[in-house]
Protein backbone atom coordinates (compact mmCIF):
# COMPACT_ATOMS: atom_id res chain seq x y z
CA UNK A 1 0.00 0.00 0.00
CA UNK A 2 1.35 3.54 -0.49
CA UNK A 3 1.88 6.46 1.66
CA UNK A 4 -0.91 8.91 2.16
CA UNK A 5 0.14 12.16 2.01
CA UNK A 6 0.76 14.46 4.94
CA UNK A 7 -1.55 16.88 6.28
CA UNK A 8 -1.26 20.03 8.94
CA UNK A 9 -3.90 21.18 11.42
CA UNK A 10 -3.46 24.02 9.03
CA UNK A 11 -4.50 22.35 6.13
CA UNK A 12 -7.87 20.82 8.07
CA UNK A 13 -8.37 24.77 8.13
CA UNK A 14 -8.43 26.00 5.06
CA UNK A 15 -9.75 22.48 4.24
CA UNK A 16 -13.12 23.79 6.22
CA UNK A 17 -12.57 27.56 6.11
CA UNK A 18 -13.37 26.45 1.84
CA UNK A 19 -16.49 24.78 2.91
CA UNK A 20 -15.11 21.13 2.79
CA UNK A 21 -15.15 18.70 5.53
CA UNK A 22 -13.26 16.10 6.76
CA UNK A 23 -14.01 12.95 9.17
CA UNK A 24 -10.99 11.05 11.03
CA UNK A 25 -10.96 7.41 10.24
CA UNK A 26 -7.74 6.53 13.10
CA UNK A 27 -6.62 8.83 16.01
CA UNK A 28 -3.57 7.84 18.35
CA UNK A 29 -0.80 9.18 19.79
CA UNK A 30 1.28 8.58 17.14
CA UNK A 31 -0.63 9.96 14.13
CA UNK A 32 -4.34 11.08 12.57
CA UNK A 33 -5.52 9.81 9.50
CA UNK A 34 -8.59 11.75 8.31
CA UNK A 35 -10.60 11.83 5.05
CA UNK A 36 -11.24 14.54 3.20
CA UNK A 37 -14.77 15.07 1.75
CA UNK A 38 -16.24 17.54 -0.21
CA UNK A 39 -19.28 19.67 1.43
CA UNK A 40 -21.80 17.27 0.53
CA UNK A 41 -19.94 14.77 2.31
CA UNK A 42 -18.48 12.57 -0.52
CA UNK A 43 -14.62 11.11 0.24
CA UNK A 44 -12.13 12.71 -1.88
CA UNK A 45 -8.80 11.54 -0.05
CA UNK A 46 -7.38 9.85 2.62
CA UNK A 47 -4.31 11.34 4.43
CA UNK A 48 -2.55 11.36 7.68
CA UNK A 49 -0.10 13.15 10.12
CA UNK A 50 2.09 12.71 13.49
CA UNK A 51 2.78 15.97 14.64
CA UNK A 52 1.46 16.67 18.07
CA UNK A 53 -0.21 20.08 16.65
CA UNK A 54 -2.40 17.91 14.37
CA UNK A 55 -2.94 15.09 16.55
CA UNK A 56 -4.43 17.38 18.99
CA UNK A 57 -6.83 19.45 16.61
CA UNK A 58 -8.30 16.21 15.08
CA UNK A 59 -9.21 15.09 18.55
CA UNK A 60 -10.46 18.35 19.29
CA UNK A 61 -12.63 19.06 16.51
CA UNK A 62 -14.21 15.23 15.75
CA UNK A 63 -17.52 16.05 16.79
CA UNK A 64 -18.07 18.77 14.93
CA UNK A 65 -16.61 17.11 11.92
CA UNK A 66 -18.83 14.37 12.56
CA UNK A 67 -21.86 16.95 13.11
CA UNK A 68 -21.40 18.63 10.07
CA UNK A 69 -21.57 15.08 7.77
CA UNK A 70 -24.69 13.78 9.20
């Protein structure tokens, strides 16, 4: 399988401040992985990052990521 490419809490930002929205499939210590969707919801990627800046604004922002693809 290949690498997914590496996202910032930065780029789950602008990913949302553009209207998009994103769900996290796998949240540990040691990395997020998160899909990207467009804003009606349909998966465009799949990508993932370790730093501790990320890891925390995934976990901090699930539910409303979650909220906004119901």
């Amino acid at each position: 399988m290949g690498e997914r490419p590496a996202i910032s809490a930065e780029d789950l930002e602008r990913w949302t401040d553009n209207g998009a929205q994103w769900r996290p499939l796998e949240v540990t210590d040691e990395r997020a992985v998160v899909e990207l969707c467009t804003c009606y919801g349909e998966p465009v990627d799949v990508v993932e990052g370790g730093t501790p800046a990320l890891i925390a604004y995934v976990r901090e922002h699930a539910d409303e990521s979650r909220a906004d693809l119901s």
